[in-house]
C-alpha atoms as a PDB file:
ATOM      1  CA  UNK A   1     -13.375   2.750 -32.149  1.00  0.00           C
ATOM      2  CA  UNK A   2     -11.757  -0.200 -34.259  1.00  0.00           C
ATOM      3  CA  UNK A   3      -9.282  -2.592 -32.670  1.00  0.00           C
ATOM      4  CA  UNK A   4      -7.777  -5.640 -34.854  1.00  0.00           C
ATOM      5  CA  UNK A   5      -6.795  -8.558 -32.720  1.00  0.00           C
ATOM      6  CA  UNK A   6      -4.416 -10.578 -34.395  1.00  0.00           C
ATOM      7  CA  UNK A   7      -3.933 -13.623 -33.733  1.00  0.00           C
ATOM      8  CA  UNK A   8      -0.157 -15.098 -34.857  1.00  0.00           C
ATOM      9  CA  UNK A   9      -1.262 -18.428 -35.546  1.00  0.00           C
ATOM     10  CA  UNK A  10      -3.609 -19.933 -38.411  1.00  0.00           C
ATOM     11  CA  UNK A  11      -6.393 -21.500 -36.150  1.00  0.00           C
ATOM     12  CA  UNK A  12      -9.316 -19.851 -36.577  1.00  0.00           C
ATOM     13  CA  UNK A  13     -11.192 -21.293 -33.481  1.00  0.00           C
ATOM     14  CA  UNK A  14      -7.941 -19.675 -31.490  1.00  0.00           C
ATOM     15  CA  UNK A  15      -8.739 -16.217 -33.227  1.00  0.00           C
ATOM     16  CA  UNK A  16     -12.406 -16.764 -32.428  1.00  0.00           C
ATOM     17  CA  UNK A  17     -11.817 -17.462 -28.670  1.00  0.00           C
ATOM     18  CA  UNK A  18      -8.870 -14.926 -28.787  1.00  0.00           C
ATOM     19  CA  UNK A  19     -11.951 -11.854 -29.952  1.00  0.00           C
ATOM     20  CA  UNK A  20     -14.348 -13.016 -27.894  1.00  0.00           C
ATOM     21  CA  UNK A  21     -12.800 -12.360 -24.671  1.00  0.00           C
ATOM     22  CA  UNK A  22     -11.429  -8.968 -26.408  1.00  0.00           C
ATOM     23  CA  UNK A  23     -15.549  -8.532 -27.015  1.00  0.00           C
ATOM     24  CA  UNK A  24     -16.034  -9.216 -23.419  1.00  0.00           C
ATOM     25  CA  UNK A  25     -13.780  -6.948 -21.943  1.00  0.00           C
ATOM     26  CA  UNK A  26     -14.256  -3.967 -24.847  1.00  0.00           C
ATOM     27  CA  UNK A  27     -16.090  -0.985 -23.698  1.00  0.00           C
ATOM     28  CA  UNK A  28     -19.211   0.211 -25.656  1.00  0.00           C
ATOM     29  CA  UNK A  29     -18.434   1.265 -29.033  1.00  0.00           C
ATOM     30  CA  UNK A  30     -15.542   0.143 -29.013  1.00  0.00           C
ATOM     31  CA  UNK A  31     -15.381  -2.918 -31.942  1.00  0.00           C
ATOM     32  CA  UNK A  32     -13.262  -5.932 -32.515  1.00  0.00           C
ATOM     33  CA  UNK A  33     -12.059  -7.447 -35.326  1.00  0.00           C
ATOM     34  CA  UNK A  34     -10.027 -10.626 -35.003  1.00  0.00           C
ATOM     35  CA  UNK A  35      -7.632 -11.533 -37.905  1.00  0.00           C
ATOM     36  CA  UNK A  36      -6.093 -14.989 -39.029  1.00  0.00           C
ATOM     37  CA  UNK A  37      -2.910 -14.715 -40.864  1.00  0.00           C
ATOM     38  CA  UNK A  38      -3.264 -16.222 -44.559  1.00  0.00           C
ATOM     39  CA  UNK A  39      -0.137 -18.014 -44.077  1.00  0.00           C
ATOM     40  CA  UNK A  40       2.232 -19.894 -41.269  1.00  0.00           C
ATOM     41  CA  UNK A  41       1.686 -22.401 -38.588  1.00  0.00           C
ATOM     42  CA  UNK A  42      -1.873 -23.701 -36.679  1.00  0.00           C
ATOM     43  CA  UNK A  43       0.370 -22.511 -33.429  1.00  0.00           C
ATOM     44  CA  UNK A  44       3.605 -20.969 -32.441  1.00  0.00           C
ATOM     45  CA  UNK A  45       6.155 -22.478 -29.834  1.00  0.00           C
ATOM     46  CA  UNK A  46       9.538 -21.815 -31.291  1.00  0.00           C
ATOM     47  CA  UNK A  47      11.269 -19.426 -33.000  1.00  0.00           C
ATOM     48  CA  UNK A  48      11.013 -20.653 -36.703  1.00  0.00           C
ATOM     49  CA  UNK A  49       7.243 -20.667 -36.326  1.00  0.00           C
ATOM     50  CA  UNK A  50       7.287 -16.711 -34.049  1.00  0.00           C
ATOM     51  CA  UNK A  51       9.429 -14.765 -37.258  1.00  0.00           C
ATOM     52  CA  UNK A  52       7.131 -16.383 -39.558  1.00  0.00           C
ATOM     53  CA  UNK A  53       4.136 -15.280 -37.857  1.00  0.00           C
ATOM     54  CA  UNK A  54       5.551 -11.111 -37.524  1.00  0.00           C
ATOM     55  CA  UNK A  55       5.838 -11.263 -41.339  1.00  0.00           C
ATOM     56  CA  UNK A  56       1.971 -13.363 -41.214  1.00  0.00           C
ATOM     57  CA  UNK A  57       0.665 -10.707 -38.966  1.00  0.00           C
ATOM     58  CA  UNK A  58       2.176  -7.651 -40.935  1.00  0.00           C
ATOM     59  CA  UNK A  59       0.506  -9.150 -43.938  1.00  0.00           C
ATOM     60  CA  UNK A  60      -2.935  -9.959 -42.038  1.00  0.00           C
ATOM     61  CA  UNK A  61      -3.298  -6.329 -40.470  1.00  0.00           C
ATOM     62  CA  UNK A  62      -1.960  -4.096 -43.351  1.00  0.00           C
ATOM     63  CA  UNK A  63      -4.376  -5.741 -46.002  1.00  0.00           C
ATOM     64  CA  UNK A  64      -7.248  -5.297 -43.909  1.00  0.00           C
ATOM     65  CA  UNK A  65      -9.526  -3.111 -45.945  1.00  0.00           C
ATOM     66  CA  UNK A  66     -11.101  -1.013 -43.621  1.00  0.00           C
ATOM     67  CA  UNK A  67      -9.962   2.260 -41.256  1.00  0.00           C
ATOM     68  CA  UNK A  68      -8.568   0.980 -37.816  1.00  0.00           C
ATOM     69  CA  UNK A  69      -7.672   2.580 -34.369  1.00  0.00           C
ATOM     70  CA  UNK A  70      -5.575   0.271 -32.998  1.00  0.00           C
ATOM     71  CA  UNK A  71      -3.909  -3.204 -33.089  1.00  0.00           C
ATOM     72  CA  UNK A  72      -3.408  -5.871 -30.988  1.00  0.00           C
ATOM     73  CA  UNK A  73      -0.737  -8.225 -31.212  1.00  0.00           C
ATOM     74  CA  UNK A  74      -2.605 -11.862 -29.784  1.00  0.00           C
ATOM     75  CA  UNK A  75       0.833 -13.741 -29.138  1.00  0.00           C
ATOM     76  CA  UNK A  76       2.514 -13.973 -26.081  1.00  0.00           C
ATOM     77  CA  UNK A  77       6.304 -13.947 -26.473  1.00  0.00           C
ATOM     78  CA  UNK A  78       6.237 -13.846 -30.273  1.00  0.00           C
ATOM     79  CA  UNK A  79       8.069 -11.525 -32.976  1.00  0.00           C
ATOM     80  CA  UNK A  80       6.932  -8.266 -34.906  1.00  0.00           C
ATOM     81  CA  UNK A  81       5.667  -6.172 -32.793  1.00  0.00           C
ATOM     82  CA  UNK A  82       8.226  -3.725 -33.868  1.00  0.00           C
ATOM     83  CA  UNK A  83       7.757  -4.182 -37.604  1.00  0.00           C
ATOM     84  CA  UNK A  84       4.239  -3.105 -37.124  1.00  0.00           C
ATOM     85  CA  UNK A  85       4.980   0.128 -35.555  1.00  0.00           C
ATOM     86  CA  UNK A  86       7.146   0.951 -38.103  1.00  0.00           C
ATOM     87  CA  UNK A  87       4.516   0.038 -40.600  1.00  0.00           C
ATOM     88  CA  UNK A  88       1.260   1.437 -38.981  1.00  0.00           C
ATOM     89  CA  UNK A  89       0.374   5.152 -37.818  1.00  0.00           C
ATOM     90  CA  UNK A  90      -2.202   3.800 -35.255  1.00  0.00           C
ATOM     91  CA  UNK A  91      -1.431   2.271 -31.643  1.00  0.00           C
ATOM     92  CA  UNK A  92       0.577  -1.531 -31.540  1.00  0.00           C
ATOM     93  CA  UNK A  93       0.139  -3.353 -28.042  1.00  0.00           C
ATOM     94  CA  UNK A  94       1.429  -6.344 -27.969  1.00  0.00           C
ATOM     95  CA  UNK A  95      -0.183  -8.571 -25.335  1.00  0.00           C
ATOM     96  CA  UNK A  96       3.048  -9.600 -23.807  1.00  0.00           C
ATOM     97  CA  UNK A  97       3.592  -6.047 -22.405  1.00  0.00           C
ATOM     98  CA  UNK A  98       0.068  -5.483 -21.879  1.00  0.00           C
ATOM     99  CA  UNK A  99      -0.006  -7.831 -19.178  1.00  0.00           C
ATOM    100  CA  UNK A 100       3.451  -7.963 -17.934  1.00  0.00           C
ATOM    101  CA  UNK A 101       2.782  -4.069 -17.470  1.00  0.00           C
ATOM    102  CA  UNK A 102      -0.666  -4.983 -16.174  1.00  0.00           C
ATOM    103  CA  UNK A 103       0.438  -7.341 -12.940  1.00  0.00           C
ATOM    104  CA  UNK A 104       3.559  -5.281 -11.881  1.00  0.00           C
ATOM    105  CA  UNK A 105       0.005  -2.495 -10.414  1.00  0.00           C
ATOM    106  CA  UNK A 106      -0.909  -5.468  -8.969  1.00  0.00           C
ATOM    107  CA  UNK A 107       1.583  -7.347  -6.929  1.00  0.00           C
ATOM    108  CA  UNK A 108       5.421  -6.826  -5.921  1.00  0.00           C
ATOM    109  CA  UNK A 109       6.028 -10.063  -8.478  1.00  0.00           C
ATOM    110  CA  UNK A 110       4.385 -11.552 -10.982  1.00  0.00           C
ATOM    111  CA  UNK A 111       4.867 -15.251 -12.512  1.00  0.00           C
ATOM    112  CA  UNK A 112       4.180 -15.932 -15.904  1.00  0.00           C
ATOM    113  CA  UNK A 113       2.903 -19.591 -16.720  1.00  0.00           C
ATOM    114  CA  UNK A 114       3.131 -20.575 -20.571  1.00  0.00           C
ATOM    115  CA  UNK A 115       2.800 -23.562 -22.706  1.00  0.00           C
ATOM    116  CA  UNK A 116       5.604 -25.652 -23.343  1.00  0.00           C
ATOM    117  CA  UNK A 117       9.023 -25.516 -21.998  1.00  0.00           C
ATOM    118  CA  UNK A 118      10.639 -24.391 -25.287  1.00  0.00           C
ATOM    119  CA  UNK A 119       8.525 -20.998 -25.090  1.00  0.00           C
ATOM    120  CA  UNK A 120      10.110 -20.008 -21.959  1.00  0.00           C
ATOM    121  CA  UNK A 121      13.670 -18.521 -23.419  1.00  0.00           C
ATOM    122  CA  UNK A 122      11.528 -16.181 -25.704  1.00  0.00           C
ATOM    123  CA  UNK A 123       9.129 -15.488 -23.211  1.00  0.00           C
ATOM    124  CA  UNK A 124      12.020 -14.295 -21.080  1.00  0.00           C
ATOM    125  CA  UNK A 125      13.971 -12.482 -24.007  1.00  0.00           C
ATOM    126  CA  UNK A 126      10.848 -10.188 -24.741  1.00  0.00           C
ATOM    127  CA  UNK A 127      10.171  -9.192 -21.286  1.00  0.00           C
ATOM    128  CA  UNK A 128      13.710  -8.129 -21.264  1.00  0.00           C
ATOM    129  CA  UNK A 129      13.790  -6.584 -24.254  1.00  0.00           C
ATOM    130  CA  UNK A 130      10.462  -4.491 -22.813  1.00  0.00           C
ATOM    131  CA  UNK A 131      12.368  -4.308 -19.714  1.00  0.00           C
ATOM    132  CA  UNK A 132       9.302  -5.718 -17.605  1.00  0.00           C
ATOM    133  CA  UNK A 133      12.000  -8.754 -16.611  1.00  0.00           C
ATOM    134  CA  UNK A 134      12.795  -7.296 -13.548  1.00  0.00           C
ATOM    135  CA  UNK A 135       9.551  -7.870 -11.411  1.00  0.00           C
ATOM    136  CA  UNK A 136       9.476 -11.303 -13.126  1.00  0.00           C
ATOM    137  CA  UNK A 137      10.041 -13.911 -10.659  1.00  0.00           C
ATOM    138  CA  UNK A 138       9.620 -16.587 -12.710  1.00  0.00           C
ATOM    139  CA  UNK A 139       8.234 -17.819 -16.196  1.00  0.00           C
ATOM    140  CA  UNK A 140       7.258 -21.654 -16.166  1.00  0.00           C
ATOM    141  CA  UNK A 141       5.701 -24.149 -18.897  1.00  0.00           C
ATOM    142  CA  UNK A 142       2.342 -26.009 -18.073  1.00  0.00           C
ATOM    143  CA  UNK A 143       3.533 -28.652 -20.481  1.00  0.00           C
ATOM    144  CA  UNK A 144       0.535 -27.779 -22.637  1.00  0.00           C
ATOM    145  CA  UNK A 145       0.876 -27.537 -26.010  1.00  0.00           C
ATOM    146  CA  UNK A 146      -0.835 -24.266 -27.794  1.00  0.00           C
ATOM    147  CA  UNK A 147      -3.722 -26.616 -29.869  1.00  0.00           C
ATOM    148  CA  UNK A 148      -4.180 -28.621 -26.804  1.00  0.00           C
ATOM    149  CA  UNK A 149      -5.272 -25.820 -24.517  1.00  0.00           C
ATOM    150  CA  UNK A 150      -8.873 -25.888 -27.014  1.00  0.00           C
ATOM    151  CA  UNK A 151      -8.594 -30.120 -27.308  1.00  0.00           C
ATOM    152  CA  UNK A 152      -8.381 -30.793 -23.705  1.00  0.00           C
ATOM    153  CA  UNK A 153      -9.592 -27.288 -21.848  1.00  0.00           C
ATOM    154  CA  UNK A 154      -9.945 -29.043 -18.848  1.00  0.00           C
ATOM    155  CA  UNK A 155      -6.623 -30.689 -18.189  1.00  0.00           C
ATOM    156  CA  UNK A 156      -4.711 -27.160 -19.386  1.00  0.00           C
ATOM    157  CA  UNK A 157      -6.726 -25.216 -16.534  1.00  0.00           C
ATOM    158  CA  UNK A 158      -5.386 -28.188 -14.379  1.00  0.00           C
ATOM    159  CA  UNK A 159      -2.047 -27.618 -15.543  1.00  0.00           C
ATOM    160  CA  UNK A 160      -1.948 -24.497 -15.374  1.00  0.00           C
ATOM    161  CA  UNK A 161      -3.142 -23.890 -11.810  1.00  0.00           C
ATOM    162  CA  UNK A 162      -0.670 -26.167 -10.856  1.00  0.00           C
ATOM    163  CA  UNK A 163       2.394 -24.187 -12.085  1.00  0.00           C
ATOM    164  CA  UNK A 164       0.195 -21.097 -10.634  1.00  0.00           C
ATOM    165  CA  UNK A 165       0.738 -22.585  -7.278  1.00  0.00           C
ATOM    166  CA  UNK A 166       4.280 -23.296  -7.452  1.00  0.00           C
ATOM    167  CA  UNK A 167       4.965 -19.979  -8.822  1.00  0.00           C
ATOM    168  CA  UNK A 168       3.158 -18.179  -5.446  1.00  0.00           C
ATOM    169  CA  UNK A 169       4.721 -20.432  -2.961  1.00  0.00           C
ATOM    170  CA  UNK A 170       8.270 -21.448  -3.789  1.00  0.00           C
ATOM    171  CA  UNK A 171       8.969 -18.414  -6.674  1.00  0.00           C
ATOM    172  CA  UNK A 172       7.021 -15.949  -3.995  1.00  0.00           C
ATOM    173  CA  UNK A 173       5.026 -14.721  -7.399  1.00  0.00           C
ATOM    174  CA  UNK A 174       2.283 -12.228  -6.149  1.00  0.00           C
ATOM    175  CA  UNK A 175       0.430 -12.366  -9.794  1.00  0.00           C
ATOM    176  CA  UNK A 176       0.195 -14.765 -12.519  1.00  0.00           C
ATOM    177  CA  UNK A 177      -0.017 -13.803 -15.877  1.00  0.00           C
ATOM    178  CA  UNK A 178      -1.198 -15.884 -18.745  1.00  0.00           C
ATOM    179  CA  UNK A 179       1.395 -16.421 -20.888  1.00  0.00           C
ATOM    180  CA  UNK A 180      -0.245 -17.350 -23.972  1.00  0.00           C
ATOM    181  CA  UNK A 181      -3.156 -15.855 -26.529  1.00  0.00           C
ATOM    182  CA  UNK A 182      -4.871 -19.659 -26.619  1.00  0.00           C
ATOM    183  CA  UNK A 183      -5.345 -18.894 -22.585  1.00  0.00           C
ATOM    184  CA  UNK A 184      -7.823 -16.270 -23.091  1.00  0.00           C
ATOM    185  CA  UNK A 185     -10.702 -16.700 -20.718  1.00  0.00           C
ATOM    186  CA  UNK A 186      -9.395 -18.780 -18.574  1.00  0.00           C
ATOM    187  CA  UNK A 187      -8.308 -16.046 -16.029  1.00  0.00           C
ATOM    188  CA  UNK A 188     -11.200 -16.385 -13.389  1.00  0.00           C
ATOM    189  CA  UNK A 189     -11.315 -19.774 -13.158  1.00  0.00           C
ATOM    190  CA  UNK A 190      -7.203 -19.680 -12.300  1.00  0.00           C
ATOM    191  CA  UNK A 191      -7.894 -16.728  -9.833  1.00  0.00           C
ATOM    192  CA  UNK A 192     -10.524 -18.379  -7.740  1.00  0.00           C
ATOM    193  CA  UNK A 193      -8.043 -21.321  -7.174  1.00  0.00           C
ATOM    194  CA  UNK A 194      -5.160 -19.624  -7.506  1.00  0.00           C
ATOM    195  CA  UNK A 195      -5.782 -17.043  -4.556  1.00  0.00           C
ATOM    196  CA  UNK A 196      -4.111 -14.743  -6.627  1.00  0.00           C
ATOM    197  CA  UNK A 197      -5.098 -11.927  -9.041  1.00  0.00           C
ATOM    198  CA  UNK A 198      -4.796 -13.652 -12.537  1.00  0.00           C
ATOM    199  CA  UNK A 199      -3.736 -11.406 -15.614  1.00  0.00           C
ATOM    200  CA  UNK A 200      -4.611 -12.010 -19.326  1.00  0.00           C
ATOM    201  CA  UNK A 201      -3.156 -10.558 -21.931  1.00  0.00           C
ATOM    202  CA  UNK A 202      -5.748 -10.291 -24.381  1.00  0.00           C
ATOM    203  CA  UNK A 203      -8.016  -8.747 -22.279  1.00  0.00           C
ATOM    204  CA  UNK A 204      -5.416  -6.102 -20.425  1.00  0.00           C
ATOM    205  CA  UNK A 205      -3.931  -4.944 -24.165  1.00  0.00           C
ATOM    206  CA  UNK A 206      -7.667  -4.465 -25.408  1.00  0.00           C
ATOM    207  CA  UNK A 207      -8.126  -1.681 -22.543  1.00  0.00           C
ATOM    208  CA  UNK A 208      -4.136  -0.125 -22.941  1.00  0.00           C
ATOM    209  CA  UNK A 209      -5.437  -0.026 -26.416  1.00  0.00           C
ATOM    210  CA  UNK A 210      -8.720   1.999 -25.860  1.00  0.00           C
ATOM    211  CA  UNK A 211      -6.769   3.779 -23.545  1.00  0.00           C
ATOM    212  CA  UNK A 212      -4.069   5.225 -25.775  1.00  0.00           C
ATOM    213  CA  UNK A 213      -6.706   5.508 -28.607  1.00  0.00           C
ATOM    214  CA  UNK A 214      -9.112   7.979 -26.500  1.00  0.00           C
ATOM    215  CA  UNK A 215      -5.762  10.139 -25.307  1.00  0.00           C
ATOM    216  CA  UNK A 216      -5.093  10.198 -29.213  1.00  0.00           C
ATOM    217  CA  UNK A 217      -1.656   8.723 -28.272  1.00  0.00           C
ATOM    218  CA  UNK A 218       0.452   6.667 -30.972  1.00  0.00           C
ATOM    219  CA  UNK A 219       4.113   5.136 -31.662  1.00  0.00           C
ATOM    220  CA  UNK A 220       6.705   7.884 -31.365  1.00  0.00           C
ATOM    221  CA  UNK A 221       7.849   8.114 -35.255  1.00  0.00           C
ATOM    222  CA  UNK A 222      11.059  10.263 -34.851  1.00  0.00           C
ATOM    223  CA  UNK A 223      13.276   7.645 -34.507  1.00  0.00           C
ATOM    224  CA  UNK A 224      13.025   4.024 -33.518  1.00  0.00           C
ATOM    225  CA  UNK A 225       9.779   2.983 -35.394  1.00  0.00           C
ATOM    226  CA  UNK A 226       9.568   5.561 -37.944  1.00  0.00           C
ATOM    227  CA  UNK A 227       8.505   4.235 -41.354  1.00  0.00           C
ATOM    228  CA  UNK A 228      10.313   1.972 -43.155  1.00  0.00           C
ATOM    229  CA  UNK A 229      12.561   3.784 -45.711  1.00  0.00           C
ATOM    230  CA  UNK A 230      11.647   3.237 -49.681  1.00  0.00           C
ATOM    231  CA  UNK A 231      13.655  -0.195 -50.696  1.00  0.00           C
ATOM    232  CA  UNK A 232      13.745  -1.657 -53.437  1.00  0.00           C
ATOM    233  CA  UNK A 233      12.794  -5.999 -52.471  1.00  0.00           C
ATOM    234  CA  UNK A 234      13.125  -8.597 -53.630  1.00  0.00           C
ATOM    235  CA  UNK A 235      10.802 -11.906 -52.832  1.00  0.00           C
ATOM    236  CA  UNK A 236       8.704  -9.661 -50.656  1.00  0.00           C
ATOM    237  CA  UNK A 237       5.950 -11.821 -49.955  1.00  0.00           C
ATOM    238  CA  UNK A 238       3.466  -9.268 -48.659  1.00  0.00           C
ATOM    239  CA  UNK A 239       1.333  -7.895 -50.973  1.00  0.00           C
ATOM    240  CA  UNK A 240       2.785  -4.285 -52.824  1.00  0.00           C
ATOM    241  CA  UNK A 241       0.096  -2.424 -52.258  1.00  0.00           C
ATOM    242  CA  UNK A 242       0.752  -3.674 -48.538  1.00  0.00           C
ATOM    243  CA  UNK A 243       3.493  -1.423 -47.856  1.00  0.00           C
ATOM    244  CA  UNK A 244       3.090   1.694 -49.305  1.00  0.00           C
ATOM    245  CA  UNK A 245       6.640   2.902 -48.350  1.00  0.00           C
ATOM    246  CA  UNK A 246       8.308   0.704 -50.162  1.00  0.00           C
ATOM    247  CA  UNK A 247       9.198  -0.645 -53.633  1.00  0.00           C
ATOM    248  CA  UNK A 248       8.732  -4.057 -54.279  1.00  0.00           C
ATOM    249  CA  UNK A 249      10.879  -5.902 -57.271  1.00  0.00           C
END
């Protein structure tokens, strides 16, 4: 089994530390490829820089030369996911819903702690749109920028638990999720101070991924995210041969 773990930013240390814990999780056999988009920003925290990245990660995965059995989408609150189901036959997780999914069979409420304040609002807006907001008692910003969590490692884990703690005593959170595909493999650390089960995304969407992959399960196509329909367009800046449904002018 092949899984491509996309990262949605162009840091290639991020995608690095993003596959490895995907590697350390991954069951035998099971491989993983992580992919830098050729294009967009060294890190995502605002809109602009998430639609630019669903059109950088569309590119990244459907040029990728070789058969795949699955994709993962490395971004935590970010765009595309949807364009990618359209575009691919093969199973999308996106590792928002992976773990949001993850810590609601794990506690009554979970708390998601991010990066900076600005990512909450579309942190929030895609766990509604999943409908996973529900069981979310909270979503709250660490303050740390996405580079900085590499720069200064230890003063993000500080952060972090901090905003960890809050979210279990005054938000009643039962489980924190890492909000955030630069916070892979920082989970056990968090959980041992913490005192609560810690969820990362990266890690929970590689095994909902081998998961749907083994039950030969994939995107519904009869409706929502069936292919794209042949369009004639204009500017496209994906590559033709990229998208085989459609046209490009």
């Amino acid at each position: 089994m092949r899984i491509l773990v996309a990262n949605v930013n162009t840091t290639q240390s991020m995608t690095d530390s993003i596959a490895a814990q995907a590697r350390s999780i991954a069951a035998p056999g099971t491989e993983i490829i992580g992919i830098t988009p050729r294009f967009g920003a060294d890190s995502c925290e605002g809109n602009f820089e998430s639609y630019l990245a669903a059109i950088a990660v569309m590119d990244a995965v459907v040029n990728y030369p070789e058969p795949f059995d699955a994709v993962i989408q490395a971004g935590y609150g970010e765009h595309g996911r949807e364009g990618l189901q359209e575009l691919l036959d093969v199973p999308v997780v996106d590792i928002t819903e992976a773990a949001a999914s993850t810590a609601m069979f794990l506690g009554h409420k979970y708390s998601v702690v991010t990066t900076l304040d600005r990512a909450v609002p579309l942190i929030e807006d895609r766990l509604k749109l999943a409908g996973l907001d529900d069981r979310c008692a909270s979503v709250r910003a660490s303050g740390m920028a996405v580079l900085e969590l590499e720069e200064e490692p230890e003063r993000a884990v500080e952060a972090i638990i901090e905003q960890a703690l809050l979210a279990v005593t005054q938000d009643k959170a039962e489980v924190i999720v890492l909000g955030c595909g630069g916070m892979a493999g920082l989970d056990e650390e968090i959980r041992q101070r913490a005192g609560v089960p810690v969820v990362d995304g990266v890690a929970s969407a590689v095994t909902i991924a081998e998961s749907l992959v083994r039950m030969r399960l994939s995107t519904s196509k009869v409706r929502t995210y069936a292919a794209p329909r042949p369009k004639k367009l204009i500017g496209w800046p994906i590559s033709n041969a990229a998208v085989p449904v459609a046209t490009a002018g």
